[in-house]
PDB file of N, CA and C in Angstrom:
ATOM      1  N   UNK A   1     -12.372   5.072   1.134  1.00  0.00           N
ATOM      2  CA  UNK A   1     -11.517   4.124   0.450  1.00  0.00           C
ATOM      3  C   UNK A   1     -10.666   3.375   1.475  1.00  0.00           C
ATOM      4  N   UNK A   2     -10.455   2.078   1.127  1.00  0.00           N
ATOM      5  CA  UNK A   2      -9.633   1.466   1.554  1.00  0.00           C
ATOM      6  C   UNK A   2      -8.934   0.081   1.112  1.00  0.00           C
ATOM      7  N   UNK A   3      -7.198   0.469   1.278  1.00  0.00           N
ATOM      8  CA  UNK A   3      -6.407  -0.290   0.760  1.00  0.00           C
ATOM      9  C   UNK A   3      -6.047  -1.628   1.607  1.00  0.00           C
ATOM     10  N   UNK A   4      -6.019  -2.389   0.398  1.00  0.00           N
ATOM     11  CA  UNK A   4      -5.580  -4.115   0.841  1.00  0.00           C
ATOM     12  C   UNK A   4      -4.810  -4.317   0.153  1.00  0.00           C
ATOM     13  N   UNK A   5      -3.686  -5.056   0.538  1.00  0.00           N
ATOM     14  CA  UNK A   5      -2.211  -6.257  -0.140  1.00  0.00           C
ATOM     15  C   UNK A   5      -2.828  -7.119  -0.443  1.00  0.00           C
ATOM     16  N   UNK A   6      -2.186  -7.502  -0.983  1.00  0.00           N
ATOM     17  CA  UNK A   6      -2.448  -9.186  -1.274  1.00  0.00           C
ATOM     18  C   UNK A   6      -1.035  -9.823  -1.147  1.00  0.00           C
ATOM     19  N   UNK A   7      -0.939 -10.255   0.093  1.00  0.00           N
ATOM     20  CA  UNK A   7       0.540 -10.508   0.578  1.00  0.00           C
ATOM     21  C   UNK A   7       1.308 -11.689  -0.267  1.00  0.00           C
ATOM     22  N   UNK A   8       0.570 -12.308  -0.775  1.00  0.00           N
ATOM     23  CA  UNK A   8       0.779 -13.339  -1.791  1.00  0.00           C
ATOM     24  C   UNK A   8       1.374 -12.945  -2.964  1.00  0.00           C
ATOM     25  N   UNK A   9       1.322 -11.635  -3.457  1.00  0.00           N
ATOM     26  CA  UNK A   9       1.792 -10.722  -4.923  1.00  0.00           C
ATOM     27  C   UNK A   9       2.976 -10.006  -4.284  1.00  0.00           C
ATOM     28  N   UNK A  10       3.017  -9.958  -3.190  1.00  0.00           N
ATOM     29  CA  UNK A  10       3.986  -8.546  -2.862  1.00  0.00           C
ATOM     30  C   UNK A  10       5.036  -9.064  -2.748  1.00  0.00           C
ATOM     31  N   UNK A  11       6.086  -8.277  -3.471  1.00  0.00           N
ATOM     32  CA  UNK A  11       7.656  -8.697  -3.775  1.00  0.00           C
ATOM     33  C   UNK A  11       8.116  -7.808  -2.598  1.00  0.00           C
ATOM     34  N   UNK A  12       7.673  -6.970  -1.698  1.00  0.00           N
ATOM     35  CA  UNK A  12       8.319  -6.052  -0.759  1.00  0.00           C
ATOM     36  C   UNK A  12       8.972  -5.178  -1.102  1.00  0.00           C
ATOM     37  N   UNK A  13       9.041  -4.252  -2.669  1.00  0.00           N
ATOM     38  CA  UNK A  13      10.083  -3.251  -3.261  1.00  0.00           C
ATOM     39  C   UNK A  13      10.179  -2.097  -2.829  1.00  0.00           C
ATOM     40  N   UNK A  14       8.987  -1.766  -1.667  1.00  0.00           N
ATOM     41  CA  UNK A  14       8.937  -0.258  -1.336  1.00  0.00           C
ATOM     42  C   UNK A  14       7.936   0.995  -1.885  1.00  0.00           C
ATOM     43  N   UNK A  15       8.048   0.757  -3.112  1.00  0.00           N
ATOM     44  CA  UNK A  15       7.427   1.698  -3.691  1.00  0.00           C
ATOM     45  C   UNK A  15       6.043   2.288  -3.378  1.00  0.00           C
ATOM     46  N   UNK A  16       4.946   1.669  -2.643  1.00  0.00           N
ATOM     47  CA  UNK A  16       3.798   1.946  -2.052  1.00  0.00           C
ATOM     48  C   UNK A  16       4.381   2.753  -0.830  1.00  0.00           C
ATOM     49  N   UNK A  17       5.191   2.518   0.307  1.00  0.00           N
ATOM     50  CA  UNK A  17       5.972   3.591   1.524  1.00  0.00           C
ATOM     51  C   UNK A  17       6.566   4.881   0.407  1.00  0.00           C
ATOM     52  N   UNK A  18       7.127   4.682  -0.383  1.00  0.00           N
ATOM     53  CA  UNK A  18       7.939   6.057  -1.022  1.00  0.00           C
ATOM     54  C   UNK A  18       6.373   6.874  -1.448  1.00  0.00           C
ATOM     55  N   UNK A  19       5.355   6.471  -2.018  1.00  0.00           N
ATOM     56  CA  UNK A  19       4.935   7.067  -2.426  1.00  0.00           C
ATOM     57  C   UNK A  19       3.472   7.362  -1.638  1.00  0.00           C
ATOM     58  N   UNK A  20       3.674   6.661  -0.576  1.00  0.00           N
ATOM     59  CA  UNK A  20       2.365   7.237   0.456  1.00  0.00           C
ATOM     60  C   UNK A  20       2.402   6.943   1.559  1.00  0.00           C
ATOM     61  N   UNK A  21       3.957   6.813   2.510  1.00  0.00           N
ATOM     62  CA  UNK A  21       4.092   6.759   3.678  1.00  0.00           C
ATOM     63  C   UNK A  21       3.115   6.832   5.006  1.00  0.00           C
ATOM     64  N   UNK A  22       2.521   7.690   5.131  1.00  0.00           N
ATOM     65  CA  UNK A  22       1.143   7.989   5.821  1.00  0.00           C
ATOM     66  C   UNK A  22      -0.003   6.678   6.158  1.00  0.00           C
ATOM     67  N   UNK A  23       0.356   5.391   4.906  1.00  0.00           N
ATOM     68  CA  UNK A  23      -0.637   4.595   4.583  1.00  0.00           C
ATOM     69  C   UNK A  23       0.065   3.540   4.622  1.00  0.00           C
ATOM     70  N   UNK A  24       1.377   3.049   3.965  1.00  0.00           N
ATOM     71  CA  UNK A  24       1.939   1.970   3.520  1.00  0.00           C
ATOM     72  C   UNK A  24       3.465   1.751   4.623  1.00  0.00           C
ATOM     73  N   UNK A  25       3.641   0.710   4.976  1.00  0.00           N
ATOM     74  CA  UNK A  25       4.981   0.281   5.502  1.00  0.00           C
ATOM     75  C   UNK A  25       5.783  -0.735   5.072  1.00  0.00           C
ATOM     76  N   UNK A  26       6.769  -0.826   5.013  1.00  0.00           N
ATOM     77  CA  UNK A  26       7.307  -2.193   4.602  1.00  0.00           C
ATOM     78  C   UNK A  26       8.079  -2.491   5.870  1.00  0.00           C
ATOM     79  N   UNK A  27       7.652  -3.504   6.058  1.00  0.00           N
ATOM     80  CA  UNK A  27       7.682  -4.596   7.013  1.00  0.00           C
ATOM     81  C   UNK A  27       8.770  -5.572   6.914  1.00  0.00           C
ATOM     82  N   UNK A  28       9.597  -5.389   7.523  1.00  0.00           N
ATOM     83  CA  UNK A  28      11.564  -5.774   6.727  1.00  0.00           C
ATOM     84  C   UNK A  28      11.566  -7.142   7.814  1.00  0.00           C
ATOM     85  N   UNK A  29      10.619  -7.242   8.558  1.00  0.00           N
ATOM     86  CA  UNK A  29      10.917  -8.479   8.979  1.00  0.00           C
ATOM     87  C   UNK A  29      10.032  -9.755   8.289  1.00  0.00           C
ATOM     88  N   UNK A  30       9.235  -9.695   7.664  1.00  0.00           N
ATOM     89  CA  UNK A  30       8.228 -10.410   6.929  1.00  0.00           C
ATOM     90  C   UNK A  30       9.040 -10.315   5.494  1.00  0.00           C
ATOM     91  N   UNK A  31       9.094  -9.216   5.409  1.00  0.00           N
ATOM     92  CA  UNK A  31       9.568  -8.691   3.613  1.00  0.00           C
ATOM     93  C   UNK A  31       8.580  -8.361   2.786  1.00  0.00           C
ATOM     94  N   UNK A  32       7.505  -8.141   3.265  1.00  0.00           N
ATOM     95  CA  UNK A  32       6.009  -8.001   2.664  1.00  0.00           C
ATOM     96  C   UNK A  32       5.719  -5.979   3.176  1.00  0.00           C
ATOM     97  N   UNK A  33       5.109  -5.313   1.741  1.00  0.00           N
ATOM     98  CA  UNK A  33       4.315  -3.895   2.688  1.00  0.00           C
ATOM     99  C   UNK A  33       2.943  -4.290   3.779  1.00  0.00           C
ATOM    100  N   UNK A  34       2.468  -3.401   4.289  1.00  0.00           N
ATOM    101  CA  UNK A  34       1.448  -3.720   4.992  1.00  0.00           C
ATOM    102  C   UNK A  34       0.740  -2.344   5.369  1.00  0.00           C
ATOM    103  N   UNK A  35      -0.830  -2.215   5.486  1.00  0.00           N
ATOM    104  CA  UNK A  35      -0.908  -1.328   5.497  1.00  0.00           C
ATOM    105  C   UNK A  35      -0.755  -0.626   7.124  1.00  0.00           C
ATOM    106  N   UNK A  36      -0.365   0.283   7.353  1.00  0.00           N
ATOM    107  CA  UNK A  36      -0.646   1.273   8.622  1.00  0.00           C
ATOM    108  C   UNK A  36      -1.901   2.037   9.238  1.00  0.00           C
ATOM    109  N   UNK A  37      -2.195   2.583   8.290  1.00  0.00           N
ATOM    110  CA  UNK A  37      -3.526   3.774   8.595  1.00  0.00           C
ATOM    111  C   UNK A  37      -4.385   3.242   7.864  1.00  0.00           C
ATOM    112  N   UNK A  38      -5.598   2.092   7.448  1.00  0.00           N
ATOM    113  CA  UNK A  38      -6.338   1.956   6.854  1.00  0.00           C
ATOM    114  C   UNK A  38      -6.732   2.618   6.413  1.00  0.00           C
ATOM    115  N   UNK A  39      -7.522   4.013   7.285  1.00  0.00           N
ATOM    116  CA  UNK A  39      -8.706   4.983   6.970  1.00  0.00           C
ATOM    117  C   UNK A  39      -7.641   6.168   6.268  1.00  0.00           C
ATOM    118  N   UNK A  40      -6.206   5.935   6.297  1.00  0.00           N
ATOM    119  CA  UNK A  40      -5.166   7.261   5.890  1.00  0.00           C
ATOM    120  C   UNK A  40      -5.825   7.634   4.645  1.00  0.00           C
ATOM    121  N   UNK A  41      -6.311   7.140   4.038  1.00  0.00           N
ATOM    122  CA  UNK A  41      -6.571   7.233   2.370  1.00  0.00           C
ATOM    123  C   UNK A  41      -7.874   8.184   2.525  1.00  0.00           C
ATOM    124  N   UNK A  42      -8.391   8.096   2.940  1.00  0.00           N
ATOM    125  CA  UNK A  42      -9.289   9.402   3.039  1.00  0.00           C
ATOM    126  C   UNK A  42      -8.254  10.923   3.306  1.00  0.00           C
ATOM    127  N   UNK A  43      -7.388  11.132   3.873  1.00  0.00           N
ATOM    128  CA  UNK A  43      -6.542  12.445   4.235  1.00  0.00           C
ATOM    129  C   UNK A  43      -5.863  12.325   3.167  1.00  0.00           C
ATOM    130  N   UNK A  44      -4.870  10.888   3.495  1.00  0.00           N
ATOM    131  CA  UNK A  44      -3.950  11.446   2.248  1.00  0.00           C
ATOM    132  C   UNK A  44      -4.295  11.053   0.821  1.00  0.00           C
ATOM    133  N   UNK A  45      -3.944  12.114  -0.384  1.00  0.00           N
ATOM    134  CA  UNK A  45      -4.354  12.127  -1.323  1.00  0.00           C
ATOM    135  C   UNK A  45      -3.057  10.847  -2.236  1.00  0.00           C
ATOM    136  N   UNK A  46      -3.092   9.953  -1.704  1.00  0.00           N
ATOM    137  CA  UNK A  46      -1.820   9.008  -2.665  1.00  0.00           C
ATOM    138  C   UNK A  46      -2.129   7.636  -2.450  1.00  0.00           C
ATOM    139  N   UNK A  47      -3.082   7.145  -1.795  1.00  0.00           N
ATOM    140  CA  UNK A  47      -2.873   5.889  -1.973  1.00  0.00           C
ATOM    141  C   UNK A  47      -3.325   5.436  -3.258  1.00  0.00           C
ATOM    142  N   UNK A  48      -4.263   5.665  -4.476  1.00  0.00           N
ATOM    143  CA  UNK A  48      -4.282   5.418  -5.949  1.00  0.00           C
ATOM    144  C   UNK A  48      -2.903   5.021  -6.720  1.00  0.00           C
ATOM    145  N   UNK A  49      -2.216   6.091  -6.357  1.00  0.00           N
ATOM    146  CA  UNK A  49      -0.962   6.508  -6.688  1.00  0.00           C
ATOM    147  C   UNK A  49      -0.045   5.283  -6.333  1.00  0.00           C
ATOM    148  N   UNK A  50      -0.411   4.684  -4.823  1.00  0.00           N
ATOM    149  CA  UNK A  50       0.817   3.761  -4.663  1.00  0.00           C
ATOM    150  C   UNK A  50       0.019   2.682  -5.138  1.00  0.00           C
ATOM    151  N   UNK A  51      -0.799   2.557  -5.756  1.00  0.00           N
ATOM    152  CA  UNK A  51      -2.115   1.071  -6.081  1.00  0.00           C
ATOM    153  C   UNK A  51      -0.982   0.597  -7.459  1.00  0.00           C
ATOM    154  N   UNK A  52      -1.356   2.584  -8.420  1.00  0.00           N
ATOM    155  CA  UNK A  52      -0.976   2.098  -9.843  1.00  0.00           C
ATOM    156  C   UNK A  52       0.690   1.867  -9.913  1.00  0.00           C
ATOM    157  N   UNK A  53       1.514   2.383  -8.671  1.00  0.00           N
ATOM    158  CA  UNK A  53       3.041   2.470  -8.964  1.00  0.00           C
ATOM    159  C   UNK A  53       3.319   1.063  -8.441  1.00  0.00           C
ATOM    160  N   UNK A  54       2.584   0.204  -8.009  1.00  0.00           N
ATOM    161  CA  UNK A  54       3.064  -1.650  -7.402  1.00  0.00           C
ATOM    162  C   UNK A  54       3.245  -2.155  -8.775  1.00  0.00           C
ATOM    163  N   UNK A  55       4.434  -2.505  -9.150  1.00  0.00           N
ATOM    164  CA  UNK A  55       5.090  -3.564  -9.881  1.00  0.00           C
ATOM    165  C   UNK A  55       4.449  -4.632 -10.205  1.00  0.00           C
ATOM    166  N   UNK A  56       3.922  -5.572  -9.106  1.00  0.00           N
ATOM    167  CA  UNK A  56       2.899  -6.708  -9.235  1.00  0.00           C
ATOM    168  C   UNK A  56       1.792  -6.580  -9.205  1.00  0.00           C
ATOM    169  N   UNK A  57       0.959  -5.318  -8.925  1.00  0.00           N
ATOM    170  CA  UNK A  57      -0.427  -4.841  -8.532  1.00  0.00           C
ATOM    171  C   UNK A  57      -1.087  -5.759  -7.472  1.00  0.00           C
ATOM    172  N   UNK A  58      -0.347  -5.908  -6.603  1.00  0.00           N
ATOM    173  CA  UNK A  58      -0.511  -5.993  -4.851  1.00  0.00           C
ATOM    174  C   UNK A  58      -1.612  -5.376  -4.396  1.00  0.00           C
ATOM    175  N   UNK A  59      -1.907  -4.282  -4.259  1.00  0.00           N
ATOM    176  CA  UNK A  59      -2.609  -3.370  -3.599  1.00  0.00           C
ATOM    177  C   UNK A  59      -3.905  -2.764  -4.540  1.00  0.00           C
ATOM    178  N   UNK A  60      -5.170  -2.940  -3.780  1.00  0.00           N
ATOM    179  CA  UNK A  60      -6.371  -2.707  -4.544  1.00  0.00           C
ATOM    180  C   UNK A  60      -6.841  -1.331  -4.056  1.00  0.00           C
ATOM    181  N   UNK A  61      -8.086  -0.613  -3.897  1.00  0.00           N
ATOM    182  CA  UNK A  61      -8.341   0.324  -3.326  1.00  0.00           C
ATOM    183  C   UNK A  61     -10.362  -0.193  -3.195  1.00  0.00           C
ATOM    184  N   UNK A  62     -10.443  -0.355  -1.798  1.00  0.00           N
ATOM    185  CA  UNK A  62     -11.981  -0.429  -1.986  1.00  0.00           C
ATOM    186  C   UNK A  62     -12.808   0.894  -1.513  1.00  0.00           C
ATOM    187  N   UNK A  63     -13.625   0.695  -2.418  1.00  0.00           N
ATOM    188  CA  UNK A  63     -14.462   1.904  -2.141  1.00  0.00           C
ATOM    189  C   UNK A  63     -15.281   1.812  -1.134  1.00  0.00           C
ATOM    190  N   UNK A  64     -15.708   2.218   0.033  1.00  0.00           N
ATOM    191  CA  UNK A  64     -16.471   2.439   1.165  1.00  0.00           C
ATOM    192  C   UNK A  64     -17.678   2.019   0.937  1.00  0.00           C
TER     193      UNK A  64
END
């Protein structure tokens, strides 16, 4: 799996870093998340988790 923004949707609220740090950053100089570890989503078990908790649904999950 692997996660993409769509920097165009993203309000920058955080909630993808709170809920899967390992994978997601927010980027306070842009104001946009972004991802870190592309491949993190294979280890860590949350990036779904930060897909369905985005406010604007920013973040997709592709399957390999």
């Amino acid at each position: 799996m692997r996660p993409k923004i769509d920097h165009d949707k993203c309000i920058g609220c955080g909630n993808c870093q709170e809920v899967c740090p390992a994978v997601f950053h927010l980027n306070e100089e842009i104001g946009k998340a972004e991802v870190i570890d592309p491949e993190g989503c294979e280890l860590a078990d949350c990036c779904e988790a930060a897909a369905e908790n985005c406010p604007v649904e920013a973040i997709t999950i592709e399957e390999d």
